[in-house]
Every structure is written in structure tokens, then in C-alpha cells.
C-alpha atoms as a PDB file:
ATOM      1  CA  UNK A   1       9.960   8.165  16.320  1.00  0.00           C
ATOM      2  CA  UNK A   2      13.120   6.355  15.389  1.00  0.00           C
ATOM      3  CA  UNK A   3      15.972   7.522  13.446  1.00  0.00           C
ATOM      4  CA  UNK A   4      15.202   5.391  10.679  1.00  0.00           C
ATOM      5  CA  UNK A   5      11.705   6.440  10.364  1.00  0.00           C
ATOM      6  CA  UNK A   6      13.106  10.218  10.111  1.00  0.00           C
ATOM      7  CA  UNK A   7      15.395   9.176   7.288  1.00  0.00           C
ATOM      8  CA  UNK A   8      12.157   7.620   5.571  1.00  0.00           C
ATOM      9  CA  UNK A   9      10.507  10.248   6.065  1.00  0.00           C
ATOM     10  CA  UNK A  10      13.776  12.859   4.338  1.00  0.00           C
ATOM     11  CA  UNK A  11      13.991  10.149   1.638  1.00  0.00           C
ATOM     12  CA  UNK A  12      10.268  10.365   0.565  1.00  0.00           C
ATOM     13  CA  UNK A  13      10.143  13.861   0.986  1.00  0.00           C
ATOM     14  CA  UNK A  14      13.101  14.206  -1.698  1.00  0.00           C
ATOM     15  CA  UNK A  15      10.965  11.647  -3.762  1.00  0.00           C
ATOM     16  CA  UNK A  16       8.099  13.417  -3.581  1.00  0.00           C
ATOM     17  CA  UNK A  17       9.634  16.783  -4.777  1.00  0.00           C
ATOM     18  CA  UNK A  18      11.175  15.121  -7.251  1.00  0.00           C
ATOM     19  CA  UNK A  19       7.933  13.581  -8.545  1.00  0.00           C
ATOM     20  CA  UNK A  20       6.454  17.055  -8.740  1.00  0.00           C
ATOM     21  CA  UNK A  21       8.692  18.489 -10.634  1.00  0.00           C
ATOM     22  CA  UNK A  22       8.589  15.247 -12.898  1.00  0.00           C
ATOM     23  CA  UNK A  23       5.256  16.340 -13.210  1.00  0.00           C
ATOM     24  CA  UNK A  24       5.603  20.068 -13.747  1.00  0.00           C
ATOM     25  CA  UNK A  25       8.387  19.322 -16.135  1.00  0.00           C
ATOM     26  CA  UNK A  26       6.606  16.976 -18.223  1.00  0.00           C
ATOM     27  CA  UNK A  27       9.495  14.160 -17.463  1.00  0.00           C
ATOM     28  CA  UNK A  28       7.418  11.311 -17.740  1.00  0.00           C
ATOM     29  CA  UNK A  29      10.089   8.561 -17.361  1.00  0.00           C
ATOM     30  CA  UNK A  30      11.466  10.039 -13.833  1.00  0.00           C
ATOM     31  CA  UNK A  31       7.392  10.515 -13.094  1.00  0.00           C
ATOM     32  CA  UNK A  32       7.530   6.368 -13.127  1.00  0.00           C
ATOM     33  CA  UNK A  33      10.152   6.049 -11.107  1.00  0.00           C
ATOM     34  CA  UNK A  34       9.406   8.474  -8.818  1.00  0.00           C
ATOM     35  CA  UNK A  35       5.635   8.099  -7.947  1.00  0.00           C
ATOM     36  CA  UNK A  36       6.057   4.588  -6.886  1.00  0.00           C
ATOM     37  CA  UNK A  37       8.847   5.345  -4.937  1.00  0.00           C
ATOM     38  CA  UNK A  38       7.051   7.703  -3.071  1.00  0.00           C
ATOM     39  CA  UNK A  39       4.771   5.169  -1.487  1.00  0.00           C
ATOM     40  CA  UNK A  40       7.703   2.419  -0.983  1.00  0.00           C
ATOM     41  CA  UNK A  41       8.973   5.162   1.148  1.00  0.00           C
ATOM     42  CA  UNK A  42       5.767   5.826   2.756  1.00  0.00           C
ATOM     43  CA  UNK A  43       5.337   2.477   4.019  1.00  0.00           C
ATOM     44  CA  UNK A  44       8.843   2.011   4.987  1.00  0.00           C
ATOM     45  CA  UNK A  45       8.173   5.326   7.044  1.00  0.00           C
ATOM     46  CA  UNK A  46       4.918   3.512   8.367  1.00  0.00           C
ATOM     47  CA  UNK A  47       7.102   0.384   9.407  1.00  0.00           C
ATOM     48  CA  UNK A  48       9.590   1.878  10.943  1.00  0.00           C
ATOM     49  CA  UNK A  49       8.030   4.457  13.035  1.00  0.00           C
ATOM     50  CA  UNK A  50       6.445   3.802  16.688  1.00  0.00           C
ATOM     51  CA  UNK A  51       2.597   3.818  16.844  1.00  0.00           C
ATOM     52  CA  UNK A  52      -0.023   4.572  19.149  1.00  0.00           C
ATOM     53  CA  UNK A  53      -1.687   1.551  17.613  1.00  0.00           C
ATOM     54  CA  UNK A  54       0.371  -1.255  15.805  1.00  0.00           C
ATOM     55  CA  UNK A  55      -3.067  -2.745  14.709  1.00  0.00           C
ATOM     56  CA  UNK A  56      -4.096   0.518  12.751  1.00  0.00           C
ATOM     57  CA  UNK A  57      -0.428   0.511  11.605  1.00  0.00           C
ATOM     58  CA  UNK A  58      -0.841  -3.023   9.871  1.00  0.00           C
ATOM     59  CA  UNK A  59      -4.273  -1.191   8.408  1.00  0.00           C
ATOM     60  CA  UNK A  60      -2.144   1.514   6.507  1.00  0.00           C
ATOM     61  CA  UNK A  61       0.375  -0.520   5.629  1.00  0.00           C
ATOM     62  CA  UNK A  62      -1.899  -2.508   3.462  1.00  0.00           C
ATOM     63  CA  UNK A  63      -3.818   0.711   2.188  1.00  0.00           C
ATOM     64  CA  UNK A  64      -0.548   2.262   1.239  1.00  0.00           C
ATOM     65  CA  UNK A  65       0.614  -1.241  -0.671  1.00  0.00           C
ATOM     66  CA  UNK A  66      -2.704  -1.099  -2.438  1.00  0.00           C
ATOM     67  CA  UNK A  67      -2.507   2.620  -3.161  1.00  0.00           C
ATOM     68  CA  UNK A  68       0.963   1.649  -4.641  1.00  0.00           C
ATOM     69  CA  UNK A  69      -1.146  -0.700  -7.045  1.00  0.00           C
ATOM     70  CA  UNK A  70      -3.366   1.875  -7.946  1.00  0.00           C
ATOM     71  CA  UNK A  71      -0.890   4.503  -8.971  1.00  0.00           C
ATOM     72  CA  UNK A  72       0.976   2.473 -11.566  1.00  0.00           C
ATOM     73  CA  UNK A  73      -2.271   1.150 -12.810  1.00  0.00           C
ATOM     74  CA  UNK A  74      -3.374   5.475 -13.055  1.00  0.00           C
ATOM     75  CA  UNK A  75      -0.042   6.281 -14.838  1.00  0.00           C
ATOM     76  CA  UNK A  76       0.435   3.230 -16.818  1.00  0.00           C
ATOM     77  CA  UNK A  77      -0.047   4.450 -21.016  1.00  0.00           C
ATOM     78  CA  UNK A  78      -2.820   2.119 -21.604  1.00  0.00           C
ATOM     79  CA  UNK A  79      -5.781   2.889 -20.091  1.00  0.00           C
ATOM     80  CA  UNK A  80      -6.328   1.151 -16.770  1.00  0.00           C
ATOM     81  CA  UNK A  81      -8.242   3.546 -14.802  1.00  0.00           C
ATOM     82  CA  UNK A  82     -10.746   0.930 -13.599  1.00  0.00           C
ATOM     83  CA  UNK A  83      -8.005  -1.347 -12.018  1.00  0.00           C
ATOM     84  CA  UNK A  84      -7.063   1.363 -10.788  1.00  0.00           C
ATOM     85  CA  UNK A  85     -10.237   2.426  -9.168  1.00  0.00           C
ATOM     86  CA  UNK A  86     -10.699  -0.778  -7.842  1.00  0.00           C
ATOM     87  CA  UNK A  87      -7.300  -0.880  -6.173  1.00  0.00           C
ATOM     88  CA  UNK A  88      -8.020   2.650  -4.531  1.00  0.00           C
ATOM     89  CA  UNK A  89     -11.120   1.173  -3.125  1.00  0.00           C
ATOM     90  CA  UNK A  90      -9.566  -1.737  -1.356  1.00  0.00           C
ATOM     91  CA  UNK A  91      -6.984   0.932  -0.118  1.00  0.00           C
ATOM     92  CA  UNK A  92     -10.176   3.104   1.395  1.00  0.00           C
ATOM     93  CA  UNK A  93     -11.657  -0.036   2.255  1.00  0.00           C
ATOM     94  CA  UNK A  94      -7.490  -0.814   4.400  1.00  0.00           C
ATOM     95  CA  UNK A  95      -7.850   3.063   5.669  1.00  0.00           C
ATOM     96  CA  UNK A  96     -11.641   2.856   7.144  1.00  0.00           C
ATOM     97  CA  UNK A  97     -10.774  -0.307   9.189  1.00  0.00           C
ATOM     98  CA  UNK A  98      -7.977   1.345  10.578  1.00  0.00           C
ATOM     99  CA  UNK A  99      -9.438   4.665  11.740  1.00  0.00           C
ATOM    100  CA  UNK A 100     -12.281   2.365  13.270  1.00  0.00           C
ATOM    101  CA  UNK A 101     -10.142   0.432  14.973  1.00  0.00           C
ATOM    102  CA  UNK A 102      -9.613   3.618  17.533  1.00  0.00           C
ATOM    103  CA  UNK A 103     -12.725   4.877  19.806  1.00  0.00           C
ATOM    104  CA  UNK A 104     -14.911   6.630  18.504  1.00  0.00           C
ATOM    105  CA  UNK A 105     -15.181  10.610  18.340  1.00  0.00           C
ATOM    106  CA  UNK A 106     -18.856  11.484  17.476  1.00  0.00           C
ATOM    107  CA  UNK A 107     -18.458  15.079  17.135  1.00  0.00           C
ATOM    108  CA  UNK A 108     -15.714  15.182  14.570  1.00  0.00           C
ATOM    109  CA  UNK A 109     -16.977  11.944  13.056  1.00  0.00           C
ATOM    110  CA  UNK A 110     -20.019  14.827  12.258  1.00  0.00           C
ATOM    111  CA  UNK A 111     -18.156  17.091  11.088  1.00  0.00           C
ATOM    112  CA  UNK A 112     -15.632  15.130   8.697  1.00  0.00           C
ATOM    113  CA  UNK A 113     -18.663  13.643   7.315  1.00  0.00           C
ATOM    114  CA  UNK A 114     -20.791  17.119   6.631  1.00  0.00           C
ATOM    115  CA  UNK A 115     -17.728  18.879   5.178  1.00  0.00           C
ATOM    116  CA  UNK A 116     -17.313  14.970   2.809  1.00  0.00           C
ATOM    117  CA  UNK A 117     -20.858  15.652   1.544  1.00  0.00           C
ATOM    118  CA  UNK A 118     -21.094  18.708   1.003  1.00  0.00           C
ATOM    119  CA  UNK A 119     -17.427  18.409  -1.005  1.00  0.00           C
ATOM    120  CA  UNK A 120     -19.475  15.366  -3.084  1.00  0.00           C
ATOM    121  CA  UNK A 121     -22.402  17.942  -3.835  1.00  0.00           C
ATOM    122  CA  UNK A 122     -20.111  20.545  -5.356  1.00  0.00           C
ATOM    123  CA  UNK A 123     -17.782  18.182  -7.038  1.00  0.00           C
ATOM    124  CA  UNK A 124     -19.506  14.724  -8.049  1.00  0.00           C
ATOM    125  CA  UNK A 125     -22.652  16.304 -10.450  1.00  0.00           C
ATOM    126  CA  UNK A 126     -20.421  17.230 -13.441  1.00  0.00           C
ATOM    127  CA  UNK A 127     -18.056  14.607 -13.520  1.00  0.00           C
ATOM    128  CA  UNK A 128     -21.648  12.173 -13.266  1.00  0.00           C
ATOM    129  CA  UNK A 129     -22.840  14.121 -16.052  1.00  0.00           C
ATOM    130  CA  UNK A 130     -19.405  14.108 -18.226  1.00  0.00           C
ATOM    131  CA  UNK A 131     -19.082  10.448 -17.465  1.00  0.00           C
ATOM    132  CA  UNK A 132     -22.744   9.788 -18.930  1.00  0.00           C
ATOM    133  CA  UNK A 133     -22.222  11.541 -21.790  1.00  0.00           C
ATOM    134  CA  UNK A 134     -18.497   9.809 -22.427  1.00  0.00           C
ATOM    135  CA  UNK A 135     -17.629   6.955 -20.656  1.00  0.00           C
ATOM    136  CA  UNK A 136     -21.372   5.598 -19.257  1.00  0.00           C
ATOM    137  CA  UNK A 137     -19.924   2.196 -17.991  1.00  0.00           C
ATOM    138  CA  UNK A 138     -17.882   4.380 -14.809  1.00  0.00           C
ATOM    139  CA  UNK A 139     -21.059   5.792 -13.865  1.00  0.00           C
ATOM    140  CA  UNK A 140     -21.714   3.197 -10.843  1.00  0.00           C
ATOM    141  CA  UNK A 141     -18.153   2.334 -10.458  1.00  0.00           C
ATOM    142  CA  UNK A 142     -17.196   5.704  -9.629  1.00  0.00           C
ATOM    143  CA  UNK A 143     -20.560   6.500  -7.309  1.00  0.00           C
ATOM    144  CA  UNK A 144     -19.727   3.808  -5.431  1.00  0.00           C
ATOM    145  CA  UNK A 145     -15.896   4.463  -5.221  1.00  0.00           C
ATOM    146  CA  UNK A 146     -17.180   8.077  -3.806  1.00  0.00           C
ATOM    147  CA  UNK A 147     -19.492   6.672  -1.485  1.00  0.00           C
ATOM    148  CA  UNK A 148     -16.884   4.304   0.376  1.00  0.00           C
ATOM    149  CA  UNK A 149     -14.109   8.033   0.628  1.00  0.00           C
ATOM    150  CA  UNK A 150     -16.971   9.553   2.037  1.00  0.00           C
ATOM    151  CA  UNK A 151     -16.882   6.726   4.722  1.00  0.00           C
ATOM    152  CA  UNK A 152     -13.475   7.023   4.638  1.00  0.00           C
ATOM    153  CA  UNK A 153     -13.078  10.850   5.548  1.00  0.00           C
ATOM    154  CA  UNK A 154     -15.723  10.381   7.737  1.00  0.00           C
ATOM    155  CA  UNK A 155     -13.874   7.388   9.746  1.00  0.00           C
ATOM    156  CA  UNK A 156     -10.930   9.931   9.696  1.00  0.00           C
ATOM    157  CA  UNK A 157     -12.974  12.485  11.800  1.00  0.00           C
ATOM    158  CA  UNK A 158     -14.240   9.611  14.062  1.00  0.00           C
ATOM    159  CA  UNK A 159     -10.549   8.933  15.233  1.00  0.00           C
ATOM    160  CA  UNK A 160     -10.652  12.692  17.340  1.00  0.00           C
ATOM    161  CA  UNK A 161      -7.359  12.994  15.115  1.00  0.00           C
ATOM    162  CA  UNK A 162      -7.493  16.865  13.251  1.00  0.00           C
ATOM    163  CA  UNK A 163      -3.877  15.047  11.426  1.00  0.00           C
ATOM    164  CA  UNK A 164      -6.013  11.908  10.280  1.00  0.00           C
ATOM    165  CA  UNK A 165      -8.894  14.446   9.087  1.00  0.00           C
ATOM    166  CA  UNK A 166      -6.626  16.870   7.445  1.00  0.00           C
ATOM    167  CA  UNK A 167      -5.030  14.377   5.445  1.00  0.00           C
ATOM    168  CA  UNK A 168      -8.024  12.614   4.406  1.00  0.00           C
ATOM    169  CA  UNK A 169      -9.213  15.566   3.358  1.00  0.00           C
ATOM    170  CA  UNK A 170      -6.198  16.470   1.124  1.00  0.00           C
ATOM    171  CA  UNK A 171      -6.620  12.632  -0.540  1.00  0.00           C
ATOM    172  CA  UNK A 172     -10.134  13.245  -0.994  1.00  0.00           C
ATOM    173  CA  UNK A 173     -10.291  16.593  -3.342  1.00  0.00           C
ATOM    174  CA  UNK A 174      -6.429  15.134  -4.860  1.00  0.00           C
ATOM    175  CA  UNK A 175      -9.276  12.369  -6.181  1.00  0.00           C
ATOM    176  CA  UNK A 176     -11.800  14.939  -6.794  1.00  0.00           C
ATOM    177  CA  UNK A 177      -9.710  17.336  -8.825  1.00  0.00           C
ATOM    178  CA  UNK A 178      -7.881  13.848 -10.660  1.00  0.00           C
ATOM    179  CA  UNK A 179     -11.620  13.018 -11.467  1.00  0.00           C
ATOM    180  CA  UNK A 180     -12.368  17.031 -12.683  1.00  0.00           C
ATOM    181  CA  UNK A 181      -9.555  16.995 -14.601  1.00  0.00           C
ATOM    182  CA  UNK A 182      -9.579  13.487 -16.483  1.00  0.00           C
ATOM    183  CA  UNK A 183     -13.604  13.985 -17.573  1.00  0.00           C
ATOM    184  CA  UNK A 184     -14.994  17.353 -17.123  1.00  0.00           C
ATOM    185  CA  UNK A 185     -12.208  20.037 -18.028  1.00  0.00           C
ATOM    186  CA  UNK A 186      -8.801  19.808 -18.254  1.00  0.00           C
ATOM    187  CA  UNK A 187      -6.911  22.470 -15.660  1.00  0.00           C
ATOM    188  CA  UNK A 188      -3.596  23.795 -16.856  1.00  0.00           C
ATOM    189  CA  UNK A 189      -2.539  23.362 -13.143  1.00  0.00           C
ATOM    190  CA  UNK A 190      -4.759  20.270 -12.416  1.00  0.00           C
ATOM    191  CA  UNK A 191      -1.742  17.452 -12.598  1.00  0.00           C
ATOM    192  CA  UNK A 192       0.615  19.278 -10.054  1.00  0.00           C
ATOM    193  CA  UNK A 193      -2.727  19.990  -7.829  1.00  0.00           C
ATOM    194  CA  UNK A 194      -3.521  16.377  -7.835  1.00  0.00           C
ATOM    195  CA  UNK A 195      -0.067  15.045  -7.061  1.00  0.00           C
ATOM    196  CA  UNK A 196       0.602  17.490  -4.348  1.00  0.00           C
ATOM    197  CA  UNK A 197      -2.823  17.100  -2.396  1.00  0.00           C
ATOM    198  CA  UNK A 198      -2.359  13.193  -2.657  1.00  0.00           C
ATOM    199  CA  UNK A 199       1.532  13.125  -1.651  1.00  0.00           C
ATOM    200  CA  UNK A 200       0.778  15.448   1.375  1.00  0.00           C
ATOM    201  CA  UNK A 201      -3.311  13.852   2.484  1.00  0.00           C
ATOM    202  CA  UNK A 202      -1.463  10.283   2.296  1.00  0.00           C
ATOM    203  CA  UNK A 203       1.836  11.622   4.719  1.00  0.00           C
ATOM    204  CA  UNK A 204      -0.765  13.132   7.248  1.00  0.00           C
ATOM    205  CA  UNK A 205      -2.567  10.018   7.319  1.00  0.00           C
ATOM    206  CA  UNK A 206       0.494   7.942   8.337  1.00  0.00           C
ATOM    207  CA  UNK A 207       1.618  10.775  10.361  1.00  0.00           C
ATOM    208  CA  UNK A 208      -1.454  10.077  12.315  1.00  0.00           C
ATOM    209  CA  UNK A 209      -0.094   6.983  13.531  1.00  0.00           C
ATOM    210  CA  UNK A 210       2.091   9.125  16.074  1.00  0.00           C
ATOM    211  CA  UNK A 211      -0.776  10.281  18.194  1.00  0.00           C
END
């Protein structure tokens, strides 16, 4: 890994911290700047590193750019959090055709996907339920969202990468507990959960470029 890619990587790191204590601290105008910045720096980090696969690299790129989108749509005051579904889903969409452009690993491609559904069973019923009572229109949006991380995570596993898994993972219940938190129960500790599961799932994934 180049020495520019390490700096990246220290910059977005500081970003990052400073995002979640932003968050902790209720600071909501360093929360804007910071949250962006913390995926400008993780595709500058994805650029400027040396991957086993430039191909996948171009991938991430383009789901990191689109996850960009999604979180200022997500923290924007008006309510966006459609556009900013859909933006998320073209960033899963970015992240599955990168894992599948690797071979194939059948046996963790198993498990990544078992350890996916069985997340969905626990987590998806009450926000379905929550979101029929309240907000009826997400219903299909947000199955559909859940069914394309599932393919996601599982694509993850299929890459024989634990770093790829592990940090699609971490994005995965960042979404769920975002999703637990915004319609079925507020958590006093459910913001700073979210933001540190997604900062840390989204640097294994490009992490998982290396190997």
C-alpha cells in the first residue's frame, strides 16, 4: 500500500472520530461536514491504494460515491429517506458486482448468506410491522432494499475474504439498527451504534481490496 493511501487512511480515521463525537455531542453542523468527508476520504483511500483487483476497485469506488449520495440525502433536515434508500441500493447494487467479480467461494458464500437471513428474521418483522402501521408506502421499498444487502453480504462471503464478510456484516446491522431506531424504538445509544458499525463495515470492505 502506498504512502498516500496510509495518509488517507490517518485522515479518514481522524474524520471518522470526529464524526462520532459530532454525533455523541449533538454538534450537528460539524456532523455535516464530517460524515461526507468520511467517504471522500474513503474513496481517496480506495484510489490510491494497490489492489488485488483494479476491476473490483472501480466497483467500490462507485458504491462508495453513491453511498456518499445517500448519506447527505439520510442527514439532510427534510425528510429524504427514500432518495436515500434508493441511493444505498445502487451502492449494494456497485458492492455485489464487485465481490462477484472474484471466484467464487461456495462455502462462505453459505455461510454469509445463513448468518444474512437469519439477521433479517430477527430484525426485519418489527420494523415491517412499525412501517405498516406509520409510514405504509416504505413497506416494499424497504423489503426490497433488504433483499438486495442480503445478496450483498452474501456476495461478500462468496469472495473467500473473512475482511469483505466482516465488514459487510458491520454495514448490514449499522442499516438494521438505523432502520430499528428511525421506526420501531428509539435507542438512547442507537445514533453512535449506527455511525460506528457503518464507518468501520464500509473501511473493511475497501480494506478488502488488499487481499
Amino acid at each position: 500500500m502506498t504512502g498516500l493511501a496510509w495518509l488517507a487512511l490517518a485522515v479518514t480515521a481522524v474524520l471518522a472520530l470526529a464524526e462520532w463525537f459530532a454525533v455523541a455531542a449533538s454538534r450537528r453542523g460539524l456532523e455535516y461536514v464530517a460524515k461526507p468527508a468520511v467517504m471522500v476520504g474513503l474513496i481517496a483511500f480506495a484510489i490510491l491504494l494497490h489492489p488485488a483487483d483494479s476491476i473490483e476497485r472501480t466497483f467500490f469506488v462507485v458504491a462508495l460515491t453513491f453511498g456518499l449520495i445517500s448519506d447527505i440525502f439520510l442527514m439532510l433536515p427534510r425528510d429524504m429517506f427514500l432518495l436515500g434508500l434508493v441511493a444505498a441500493l445502487v451502492e449494494h447494487l456497485a458492492y455485489i458486482a464487485g465481490f462477484n467479480h472474484r471466484p467464487h467461494q461456495a462455502a462462505l458464500l453459505a455461510v454469509a448468506a445463513v448468518i444474512a437471513l437469519v439477521s433479517v428474521a430477527v430484525i426485519l418483522p418489527p420494523v415491517i410491522r412499525a412501517l405498516r402501521k406509520n409510514q405504509p408506502a416504505l413497506v416494499w421499498p424497504v423489503v426490497a432494499y433488504v433483499t438486495v444487502f442480503v445478496i450483498m453480504v452474501s456476495s461478500s462471503g462468496s469472495t473467500g475474504s473473512l475482511v469483505a464478510l466482516a465488514g459487510a456484516l458491520l454495514f448490514f446491522y449499522s442499516d438494521g439498527l438505523l432502520a430499528w431506531n428511525r421506526f420501531v424504538k428509539p435507542l438512547s445509544w442507537g445514533r453512535m451504534g449506527n455511525i460506528v458499525l457503518y464507518h468501520s463495515g464500509q473501511a473493511l470492505i475497501v480494506l478488502s481490496l488488499l487481499s
